[in-house]
Protein backbone atom coordinates (compact mmCIF):
# COMPACT_ATOMS: atom_id res chain seq x y z
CA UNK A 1 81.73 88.97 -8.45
CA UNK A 2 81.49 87.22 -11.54
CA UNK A 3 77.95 85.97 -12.95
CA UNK A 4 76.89 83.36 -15.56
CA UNK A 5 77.22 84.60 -19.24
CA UNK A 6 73.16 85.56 -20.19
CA UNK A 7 71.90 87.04 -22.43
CA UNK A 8 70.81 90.93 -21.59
CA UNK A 9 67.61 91.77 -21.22
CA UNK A 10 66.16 93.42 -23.84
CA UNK A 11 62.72 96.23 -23.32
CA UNK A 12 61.94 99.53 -24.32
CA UNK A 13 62.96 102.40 -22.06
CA UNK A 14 66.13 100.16 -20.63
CA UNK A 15 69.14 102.19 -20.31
CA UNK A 16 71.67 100.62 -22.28
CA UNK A 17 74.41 102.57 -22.98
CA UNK A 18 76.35 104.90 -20.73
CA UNK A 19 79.16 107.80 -22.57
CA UNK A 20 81.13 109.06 -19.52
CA UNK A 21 84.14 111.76 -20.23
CA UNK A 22 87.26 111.08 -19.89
CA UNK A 23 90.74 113.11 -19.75
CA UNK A 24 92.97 109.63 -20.21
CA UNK A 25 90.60 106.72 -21.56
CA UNK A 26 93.18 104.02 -20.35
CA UNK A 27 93.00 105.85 -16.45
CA UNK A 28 89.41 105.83 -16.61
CA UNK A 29 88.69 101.94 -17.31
CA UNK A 30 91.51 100.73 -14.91
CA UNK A 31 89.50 102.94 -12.37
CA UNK A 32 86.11 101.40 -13.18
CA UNK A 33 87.54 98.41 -13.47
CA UNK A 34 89.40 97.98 -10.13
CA UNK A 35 86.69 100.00 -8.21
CA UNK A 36 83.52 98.09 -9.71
CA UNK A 37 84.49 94.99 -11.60
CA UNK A 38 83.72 96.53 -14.80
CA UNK A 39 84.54 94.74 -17.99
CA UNK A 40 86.89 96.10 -20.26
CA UNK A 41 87.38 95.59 -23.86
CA UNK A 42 88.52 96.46 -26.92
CA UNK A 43 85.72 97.63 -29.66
CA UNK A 44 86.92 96.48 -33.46
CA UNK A 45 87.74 100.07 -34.38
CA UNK A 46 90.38 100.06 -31.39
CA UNK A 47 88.29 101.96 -28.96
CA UNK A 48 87.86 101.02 -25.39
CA UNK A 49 84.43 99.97 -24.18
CA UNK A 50 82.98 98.86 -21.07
CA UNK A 51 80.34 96.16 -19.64
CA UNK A 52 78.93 96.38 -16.20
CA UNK A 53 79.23 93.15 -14.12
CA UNK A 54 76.03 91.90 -15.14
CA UNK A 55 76.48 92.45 -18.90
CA UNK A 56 73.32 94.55 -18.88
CA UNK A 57 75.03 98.26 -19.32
CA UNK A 58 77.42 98.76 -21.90
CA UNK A 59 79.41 102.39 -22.65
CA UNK A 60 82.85 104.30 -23.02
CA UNK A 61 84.99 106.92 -22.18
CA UNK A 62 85.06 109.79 -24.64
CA UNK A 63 87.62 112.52 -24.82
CA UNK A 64 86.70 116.26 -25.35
CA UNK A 65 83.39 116.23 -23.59
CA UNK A 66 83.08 118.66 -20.47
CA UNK A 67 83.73 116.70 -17.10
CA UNK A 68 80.45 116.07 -14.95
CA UNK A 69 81.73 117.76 -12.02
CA UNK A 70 78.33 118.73 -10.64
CA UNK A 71 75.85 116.78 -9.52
CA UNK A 72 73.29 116.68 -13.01
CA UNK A 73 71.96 113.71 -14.21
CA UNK A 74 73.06 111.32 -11.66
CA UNK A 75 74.07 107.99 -12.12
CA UNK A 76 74.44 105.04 -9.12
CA UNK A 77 76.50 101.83 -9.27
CA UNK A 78 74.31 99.22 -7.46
CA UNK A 79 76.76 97.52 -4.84
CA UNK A 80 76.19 95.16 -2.17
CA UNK A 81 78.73 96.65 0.39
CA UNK A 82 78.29 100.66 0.07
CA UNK A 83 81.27 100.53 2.65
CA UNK A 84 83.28 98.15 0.52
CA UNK A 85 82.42 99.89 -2.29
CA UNK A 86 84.10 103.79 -0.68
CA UNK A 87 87.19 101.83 -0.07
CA UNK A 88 87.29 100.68 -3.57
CA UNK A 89 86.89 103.79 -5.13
CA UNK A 90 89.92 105.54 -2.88
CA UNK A 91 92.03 102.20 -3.22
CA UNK A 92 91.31 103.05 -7.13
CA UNK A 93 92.13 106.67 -7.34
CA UNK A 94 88.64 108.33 -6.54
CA UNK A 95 87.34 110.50 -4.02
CA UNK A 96 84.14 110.70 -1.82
CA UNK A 97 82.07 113.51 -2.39
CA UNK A 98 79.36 112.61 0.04
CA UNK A 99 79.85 109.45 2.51
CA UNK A 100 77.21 107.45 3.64
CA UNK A 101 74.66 108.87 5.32
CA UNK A 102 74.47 106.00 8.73
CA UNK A 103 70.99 108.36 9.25
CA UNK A 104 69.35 108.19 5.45
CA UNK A 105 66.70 105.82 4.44
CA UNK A 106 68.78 104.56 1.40
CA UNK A 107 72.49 103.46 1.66
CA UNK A 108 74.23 105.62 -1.17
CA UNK A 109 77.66 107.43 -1.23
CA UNK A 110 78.68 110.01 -3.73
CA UNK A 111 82.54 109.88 -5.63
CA UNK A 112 84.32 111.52 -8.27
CA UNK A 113 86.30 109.47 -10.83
CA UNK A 114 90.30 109.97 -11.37
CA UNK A 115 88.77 112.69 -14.30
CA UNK A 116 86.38 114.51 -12.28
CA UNK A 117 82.90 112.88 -13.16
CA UNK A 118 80.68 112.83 -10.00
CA UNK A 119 78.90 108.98 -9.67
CA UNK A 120 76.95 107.94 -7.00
CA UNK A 121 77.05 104.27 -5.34
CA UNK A 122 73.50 102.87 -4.05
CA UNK A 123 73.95 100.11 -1.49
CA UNK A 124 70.78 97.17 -3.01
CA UNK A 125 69.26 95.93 0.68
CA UNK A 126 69.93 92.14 0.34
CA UNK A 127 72.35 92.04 -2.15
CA UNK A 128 75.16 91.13 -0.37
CA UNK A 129 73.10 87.98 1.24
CA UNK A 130 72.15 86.84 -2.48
CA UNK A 131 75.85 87.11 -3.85
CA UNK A 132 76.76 85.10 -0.74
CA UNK A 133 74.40 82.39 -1.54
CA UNK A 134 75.10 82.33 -5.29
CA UNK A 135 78.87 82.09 -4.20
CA UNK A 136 78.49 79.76 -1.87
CA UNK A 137 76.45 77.05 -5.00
CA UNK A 138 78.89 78.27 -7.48
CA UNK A 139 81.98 76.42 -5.03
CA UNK A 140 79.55 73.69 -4.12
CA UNK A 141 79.07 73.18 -8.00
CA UNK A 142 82.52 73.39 -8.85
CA UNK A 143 84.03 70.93 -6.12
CA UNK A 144 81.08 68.35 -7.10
């Protein structure tokens, strides 16, 4: 879901800036892009970059960096349908590593990218009631 252009927020200690590896750059984006909504773009010295949906994390795909096939460092994509969000990533070209637990406190799923990078999705409770709403004013707005 799209959001109005804002500026980013700007603080010490925000991540910013994500470098995921990649085996095919162009693979990679088209996956984040279909499964998440992702932003993709073209950097002026022809590289490809990406912006997360609310223009608050920005990154790219680099070649010749070892795959995070492991569970490390572990990054989540905030979603409001965890559910909606699995089918995504296999409609895309990922896998599930770990489905959602219907038993665990927190709503998360684990995947791995088209290149082998493990991710993890984290359902946000309410989420999907406040993109309703601010869907539901963005079509009043626009037929007004």
């Amino acid at each position: 879901m799209a959001t109005p252009e804002k500026p980013p927020t700007y603080r010490t200690g925000k991540i910013c800036y994500i470098e995921i590896p990649a085996t095919n750059v162009q693979q990679s984006a088209e996956f984040y892009r279909r499964a998440f909504g992702w932003q993709i773009r073209q950097r002026g010295d022809g590289s490809t970059a990406f912006d997360d949906t609310v223009n608050e994390v920005s990154g790219t795909w680099v070649l010749g960096r070892p795959v995070a096939a492991e569970p490390g460092l572990m990054v989540y994509i905030m979603v409001a349908s965890a559910a909606d969000a699995v089918k995504a990533v296999v409609s895309a070209g990922g896998e599930i590593v770990q489905p959602v637990d219907a038993h665990a406190r927190e709503v998360v799923a684990t995947f791995r990218d088209p290149t082998g990078n493990v991710l993890g999705i984290y359902q946000q409770p309410g989420l999907a009631e406040s993109e309703a709403r601010e869907s539901t004013a963005s079509i009043r707005r626009s037929s007004s």
